[in-house]
PDB file of N, CA and C in Angstrom:
ATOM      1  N   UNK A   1      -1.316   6.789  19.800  1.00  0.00           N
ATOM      2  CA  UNK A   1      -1.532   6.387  18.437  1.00  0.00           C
ATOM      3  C   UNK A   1      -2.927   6.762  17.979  1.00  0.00           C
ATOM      4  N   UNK A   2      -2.916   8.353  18.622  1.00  0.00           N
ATOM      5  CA  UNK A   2      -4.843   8.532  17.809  1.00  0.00           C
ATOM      6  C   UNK A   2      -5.230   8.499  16.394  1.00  0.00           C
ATOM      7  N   UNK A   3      -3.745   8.692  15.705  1.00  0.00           N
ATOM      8  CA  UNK A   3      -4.157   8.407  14.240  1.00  0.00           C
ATOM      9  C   UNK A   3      -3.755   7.043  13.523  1.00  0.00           C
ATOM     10  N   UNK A   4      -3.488   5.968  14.248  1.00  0.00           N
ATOM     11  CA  UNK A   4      -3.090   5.278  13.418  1.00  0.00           C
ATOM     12  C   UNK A   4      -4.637   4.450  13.365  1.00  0.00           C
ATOM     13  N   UNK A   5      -4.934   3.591  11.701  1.00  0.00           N
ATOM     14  CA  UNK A   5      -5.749   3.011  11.331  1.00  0.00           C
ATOM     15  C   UNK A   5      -5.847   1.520  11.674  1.00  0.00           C
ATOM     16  N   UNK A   6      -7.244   0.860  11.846  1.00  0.00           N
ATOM     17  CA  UNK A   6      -7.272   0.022  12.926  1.00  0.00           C
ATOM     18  C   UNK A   6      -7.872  -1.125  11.721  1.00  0.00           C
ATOM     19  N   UNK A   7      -8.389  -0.614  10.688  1.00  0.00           N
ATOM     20  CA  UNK A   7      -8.359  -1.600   9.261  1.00  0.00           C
ATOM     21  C   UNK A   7      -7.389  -2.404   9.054  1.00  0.00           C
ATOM     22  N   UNK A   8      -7.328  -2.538   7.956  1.00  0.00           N
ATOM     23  CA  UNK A   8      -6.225  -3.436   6.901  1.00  0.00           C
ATOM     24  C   UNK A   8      -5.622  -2.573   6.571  1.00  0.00           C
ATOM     25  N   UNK A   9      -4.146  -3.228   5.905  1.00  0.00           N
ATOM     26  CA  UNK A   9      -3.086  -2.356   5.217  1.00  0.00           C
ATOM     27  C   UNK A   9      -2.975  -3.325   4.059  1.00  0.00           C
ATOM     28  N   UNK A  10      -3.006  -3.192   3.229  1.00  0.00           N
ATOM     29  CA  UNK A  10      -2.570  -4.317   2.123  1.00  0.00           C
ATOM     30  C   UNK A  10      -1.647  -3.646   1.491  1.00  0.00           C
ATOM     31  N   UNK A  11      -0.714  -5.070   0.688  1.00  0.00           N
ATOM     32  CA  UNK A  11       0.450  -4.617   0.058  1.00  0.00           C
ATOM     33  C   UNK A  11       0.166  -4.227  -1.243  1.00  0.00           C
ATOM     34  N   UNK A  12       0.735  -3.545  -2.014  1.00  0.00           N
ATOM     35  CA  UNK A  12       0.536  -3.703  -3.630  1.00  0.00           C
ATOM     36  C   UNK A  12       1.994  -3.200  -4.149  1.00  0.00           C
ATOM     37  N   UNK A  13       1.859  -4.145  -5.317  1.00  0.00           N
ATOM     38  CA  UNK A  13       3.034  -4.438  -5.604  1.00  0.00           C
ATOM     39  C   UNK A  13       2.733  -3.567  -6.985  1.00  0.00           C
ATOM     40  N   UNK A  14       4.124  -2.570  -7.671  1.00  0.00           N
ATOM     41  CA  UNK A  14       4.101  -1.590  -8.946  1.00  0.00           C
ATOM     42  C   UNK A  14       5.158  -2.001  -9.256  1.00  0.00           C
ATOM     43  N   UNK A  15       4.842  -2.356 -10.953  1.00  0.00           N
ATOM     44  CA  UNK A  15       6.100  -2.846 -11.381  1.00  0.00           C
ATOM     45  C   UNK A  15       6.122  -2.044 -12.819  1.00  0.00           C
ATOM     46  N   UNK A  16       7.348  -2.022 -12.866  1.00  0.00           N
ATOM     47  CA  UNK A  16       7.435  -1.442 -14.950  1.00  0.00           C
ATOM     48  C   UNK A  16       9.244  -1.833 -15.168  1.00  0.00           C
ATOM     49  N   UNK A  17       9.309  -2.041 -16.458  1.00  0.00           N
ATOM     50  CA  UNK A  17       9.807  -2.497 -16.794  1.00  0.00           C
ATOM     51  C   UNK A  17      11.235  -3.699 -16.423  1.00  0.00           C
ATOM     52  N   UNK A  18      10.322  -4.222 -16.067  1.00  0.00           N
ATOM     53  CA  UNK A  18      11.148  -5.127 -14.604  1.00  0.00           C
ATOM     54  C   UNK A  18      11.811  -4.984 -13.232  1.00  0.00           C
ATOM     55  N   UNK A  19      11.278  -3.592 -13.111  1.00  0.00           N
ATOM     56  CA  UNK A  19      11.300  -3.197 -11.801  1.00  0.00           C
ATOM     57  C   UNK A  19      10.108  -3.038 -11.057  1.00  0.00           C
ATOM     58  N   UNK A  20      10.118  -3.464  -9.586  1.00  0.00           N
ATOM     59  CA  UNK A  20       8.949  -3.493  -8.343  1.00  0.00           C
ATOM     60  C   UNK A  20       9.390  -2.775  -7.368  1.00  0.00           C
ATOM     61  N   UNK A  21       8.215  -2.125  -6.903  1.00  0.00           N
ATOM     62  CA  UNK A  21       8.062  -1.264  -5.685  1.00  0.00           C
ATOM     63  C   UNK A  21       6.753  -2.282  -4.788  1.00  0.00           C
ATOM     64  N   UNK A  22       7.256  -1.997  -3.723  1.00  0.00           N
ATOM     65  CA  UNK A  22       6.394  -2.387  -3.039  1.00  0.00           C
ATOM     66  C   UNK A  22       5.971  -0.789  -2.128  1.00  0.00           C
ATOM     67  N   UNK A  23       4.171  -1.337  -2.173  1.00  0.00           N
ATOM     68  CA  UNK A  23       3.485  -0.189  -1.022  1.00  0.00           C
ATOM     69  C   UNK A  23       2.227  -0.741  -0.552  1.00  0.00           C
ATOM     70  N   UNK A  24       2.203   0.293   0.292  1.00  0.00           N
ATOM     71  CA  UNK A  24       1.304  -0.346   1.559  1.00  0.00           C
ATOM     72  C   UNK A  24      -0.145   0.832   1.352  1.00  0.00           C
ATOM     73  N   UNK A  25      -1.473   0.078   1.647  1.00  0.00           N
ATOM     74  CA  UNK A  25      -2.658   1.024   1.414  1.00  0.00           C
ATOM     75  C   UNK A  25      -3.106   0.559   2.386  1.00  0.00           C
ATOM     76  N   UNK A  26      -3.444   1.461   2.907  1.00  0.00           N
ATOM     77  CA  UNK A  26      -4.647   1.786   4.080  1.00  0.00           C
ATOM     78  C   UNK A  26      -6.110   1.820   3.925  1.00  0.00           C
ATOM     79  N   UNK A  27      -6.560   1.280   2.639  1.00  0.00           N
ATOM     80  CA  UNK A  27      -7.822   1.493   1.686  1.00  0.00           C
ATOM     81  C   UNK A  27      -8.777   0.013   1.730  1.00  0.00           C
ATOM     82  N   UNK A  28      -9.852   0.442   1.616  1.00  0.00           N
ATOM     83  CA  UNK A  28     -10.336  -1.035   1.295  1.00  0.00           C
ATOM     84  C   UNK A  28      -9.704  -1.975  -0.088  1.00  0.00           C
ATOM     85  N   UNK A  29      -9.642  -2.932   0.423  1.00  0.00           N
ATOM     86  CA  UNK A  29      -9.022  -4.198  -0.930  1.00  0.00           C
ATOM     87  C   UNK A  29      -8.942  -3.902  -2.765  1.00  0.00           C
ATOM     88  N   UNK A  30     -10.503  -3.854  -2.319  1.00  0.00           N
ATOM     89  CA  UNK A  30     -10.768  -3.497  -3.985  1.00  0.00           C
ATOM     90  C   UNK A  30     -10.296  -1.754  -4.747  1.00  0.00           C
ATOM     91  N   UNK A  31      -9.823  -1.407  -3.617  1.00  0.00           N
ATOM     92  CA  UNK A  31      -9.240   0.155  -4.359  1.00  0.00           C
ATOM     93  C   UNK A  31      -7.614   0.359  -3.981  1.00  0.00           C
ATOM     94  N   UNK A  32      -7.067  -0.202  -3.760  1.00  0.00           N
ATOM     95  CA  UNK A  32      -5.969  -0.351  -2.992  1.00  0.00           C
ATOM     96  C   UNK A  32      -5.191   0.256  -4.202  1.00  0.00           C
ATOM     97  N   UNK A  33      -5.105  -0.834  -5.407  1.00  0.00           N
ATOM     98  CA  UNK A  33      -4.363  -1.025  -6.411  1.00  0.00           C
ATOM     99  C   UNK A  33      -4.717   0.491  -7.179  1.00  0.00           C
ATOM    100  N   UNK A  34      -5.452   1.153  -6.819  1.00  0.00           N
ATOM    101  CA  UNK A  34      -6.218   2.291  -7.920  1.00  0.00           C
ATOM    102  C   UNK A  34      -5.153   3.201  -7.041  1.00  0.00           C
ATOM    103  N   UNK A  35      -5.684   3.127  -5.606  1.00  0.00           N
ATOM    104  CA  UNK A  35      -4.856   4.157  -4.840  1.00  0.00           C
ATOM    105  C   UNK A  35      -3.446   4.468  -4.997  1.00  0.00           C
ATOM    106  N   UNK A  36      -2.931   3.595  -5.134  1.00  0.00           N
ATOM    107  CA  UNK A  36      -1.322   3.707  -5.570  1.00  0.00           C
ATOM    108  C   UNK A  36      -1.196   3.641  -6.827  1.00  0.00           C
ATOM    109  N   UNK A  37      -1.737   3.732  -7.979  1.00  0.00           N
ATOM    110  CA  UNK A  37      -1.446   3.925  -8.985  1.00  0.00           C
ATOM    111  C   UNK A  37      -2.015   5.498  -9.268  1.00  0.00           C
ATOM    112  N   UNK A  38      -2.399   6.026  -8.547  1.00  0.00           N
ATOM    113  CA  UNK A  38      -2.635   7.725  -8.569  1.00  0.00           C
ATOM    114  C   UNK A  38      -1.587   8.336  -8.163  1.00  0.00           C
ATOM    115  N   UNK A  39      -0.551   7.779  -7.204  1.00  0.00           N
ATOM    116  CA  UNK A  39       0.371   8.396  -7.261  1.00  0.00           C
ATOM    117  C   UNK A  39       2.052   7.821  -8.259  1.00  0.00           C
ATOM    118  N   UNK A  40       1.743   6.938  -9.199  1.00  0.00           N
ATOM    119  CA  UNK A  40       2.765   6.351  -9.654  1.00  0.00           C
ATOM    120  C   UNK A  40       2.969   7.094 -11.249  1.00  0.00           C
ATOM    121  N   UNK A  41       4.155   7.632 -11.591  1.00  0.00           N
ATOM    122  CA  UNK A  41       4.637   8.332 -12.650  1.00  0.00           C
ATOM    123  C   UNK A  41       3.913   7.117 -13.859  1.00  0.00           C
ATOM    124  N   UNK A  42       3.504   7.416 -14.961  1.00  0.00           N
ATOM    125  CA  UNK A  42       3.175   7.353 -16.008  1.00  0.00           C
ATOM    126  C   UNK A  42       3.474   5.960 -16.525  1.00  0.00           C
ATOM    127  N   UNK A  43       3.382   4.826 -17.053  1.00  0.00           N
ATOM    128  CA  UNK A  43       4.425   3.538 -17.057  1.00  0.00           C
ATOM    129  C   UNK A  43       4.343   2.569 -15.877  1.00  0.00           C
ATOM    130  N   UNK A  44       3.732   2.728 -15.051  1.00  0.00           N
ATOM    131  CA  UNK A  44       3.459   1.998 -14.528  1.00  0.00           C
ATOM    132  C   UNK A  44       2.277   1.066 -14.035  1.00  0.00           C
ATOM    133  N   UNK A  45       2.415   0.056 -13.057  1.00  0.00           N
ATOM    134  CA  UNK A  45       1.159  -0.915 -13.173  1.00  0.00           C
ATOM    135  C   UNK A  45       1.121  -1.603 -11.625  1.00  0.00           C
ATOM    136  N   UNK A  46       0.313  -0.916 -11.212  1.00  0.00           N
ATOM    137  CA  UNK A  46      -0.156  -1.477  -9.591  1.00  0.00           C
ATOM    138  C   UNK A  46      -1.144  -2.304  -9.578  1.00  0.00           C
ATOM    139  N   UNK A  47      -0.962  -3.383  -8.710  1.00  0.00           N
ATOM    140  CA  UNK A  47      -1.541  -4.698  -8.544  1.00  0.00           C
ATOM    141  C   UNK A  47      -1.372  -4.914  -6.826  1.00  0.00           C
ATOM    142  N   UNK A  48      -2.761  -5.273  -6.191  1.00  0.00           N
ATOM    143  CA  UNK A  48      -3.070  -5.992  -5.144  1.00  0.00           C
ATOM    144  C   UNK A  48      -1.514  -7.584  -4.869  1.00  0.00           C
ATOM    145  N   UNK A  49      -1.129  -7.704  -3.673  1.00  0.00           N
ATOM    146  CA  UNK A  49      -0.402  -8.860  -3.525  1.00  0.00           C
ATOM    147  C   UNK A  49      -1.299  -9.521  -2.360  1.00  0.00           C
ATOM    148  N   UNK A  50      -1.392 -10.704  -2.186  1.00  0.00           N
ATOM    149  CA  UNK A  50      -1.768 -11.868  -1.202  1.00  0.00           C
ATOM    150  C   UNK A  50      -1.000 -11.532  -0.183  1.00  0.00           C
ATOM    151  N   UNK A  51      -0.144 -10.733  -0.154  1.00  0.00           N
ATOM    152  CA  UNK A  51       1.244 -10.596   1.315  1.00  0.00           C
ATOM    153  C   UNK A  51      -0.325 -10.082   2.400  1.00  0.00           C
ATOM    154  N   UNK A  52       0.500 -10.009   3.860  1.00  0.00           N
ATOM    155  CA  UNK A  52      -0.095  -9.749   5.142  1.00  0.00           C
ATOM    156  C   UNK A  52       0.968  -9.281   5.767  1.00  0.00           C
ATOM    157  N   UNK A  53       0.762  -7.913   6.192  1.00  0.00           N
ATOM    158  CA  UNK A  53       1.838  -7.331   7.249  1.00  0.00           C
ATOM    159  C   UNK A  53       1.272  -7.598   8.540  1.00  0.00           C
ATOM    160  N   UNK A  54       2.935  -7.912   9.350  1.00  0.00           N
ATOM    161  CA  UNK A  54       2.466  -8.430  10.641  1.00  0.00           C
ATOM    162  C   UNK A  54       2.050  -7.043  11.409  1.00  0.00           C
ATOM    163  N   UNK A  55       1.257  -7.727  12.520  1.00  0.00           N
ATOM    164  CA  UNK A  55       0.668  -6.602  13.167  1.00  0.00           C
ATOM    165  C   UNK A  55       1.561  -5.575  14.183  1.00  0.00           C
ATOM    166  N   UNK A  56       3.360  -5.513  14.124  1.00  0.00           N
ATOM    167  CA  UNK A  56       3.858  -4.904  14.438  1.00  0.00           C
ATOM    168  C   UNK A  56       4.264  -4.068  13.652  1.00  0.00           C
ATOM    169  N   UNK A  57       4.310  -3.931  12.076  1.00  0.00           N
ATOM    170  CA  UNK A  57       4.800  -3.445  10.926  1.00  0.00           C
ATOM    171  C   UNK A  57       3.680  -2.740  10.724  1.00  0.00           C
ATOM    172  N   UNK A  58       2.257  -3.388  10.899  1.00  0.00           N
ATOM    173  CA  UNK A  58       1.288  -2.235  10.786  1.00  0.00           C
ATOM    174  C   UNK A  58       1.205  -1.432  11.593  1.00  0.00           C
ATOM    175  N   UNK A  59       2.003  -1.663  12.817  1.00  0.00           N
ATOM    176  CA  UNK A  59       2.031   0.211  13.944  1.00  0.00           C
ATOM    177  C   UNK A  59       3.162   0.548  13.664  1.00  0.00           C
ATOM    178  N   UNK A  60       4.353  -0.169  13.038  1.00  0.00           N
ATOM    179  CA  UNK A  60       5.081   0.720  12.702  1.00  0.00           C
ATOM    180  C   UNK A  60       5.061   1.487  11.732  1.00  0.00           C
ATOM    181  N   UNK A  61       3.848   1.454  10.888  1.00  0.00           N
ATOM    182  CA  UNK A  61       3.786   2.508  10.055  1.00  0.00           C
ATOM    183  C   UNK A  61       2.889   3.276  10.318  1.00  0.00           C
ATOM    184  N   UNK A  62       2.202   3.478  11.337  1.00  0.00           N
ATOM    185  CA  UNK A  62       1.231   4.514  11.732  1.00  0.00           C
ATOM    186  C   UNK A  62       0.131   4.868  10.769  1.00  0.00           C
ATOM    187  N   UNK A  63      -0.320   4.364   9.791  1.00  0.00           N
ATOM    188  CA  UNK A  63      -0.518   5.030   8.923  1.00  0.00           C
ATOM    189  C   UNK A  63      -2.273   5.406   9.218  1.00  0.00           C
ATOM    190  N   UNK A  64      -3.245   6.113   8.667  1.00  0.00           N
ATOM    191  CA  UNK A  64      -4.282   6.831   8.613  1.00  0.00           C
ATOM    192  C   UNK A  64      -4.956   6.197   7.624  1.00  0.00           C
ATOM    193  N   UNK A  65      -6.402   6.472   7.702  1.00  0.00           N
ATOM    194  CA  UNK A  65      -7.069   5.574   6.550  1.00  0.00           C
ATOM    195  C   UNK A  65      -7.041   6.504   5.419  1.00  0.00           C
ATOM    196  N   UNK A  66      -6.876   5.680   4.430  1.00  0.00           N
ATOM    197  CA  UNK A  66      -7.122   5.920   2.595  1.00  0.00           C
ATOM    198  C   UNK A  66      -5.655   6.429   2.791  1.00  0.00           C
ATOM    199  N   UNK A  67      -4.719   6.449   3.182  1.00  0.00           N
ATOM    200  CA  UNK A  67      -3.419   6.729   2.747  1.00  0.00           C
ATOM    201  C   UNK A  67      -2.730   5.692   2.306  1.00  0.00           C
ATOM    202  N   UNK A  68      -1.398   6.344   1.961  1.00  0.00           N
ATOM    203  CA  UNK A  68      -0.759   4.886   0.805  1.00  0.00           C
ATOM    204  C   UNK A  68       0.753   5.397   1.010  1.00  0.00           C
ATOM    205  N   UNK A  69       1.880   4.462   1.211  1.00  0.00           N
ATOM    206  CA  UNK A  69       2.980   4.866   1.264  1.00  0.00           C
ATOM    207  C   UNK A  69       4.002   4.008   1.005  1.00  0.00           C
ATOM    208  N   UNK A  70       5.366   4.174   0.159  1.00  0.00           N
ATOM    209  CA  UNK A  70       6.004   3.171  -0.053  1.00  0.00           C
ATOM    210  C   UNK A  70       7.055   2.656   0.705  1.00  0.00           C
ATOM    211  N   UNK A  71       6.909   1.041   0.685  1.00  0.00           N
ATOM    212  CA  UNK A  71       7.362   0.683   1.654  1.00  0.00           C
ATOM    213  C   UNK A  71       9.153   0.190   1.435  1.00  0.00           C
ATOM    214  N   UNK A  72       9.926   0.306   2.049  1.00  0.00           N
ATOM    215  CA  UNK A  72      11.656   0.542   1.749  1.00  0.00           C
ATOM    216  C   UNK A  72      11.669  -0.942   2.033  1.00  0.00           C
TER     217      UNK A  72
END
């Protein structure tokens, strides 16, 4: 696991017109919500959630720092 990130993952939650996505950032706290809204089509609105992924969900996503990916 040489690439997986040993930080935080926080959730953020994108919603538009009464629909939510949930995704996961690999970013510090305060940019989390910016990070995933760089990749979200036009209409939408990313927001930080209070959630905590358990620490098996965070290796199961392997993920790398400053990356962002949505979570199914």
């Amino acid at each position: 696991m040489g690439n997986a990130f040993a930080g935080r993952i926080y959730v953020v939650a994108a919603t538009r017109n009464g629909q939510t996505e949930f995704w996961a950032a690999a970013t510090p706290r305060k940019t989390s919500a910016v990070a995933v809204q760089q990749l979200l089509p036009a209409g939408w609105m990313a927001v930080p959630t209070g959630w905590r992924l358990t620490p098996e969900k965070v290796a199961e996503l392997n993920m790398s720092a400053n990356s962002v990916r949505k979570l199914k």
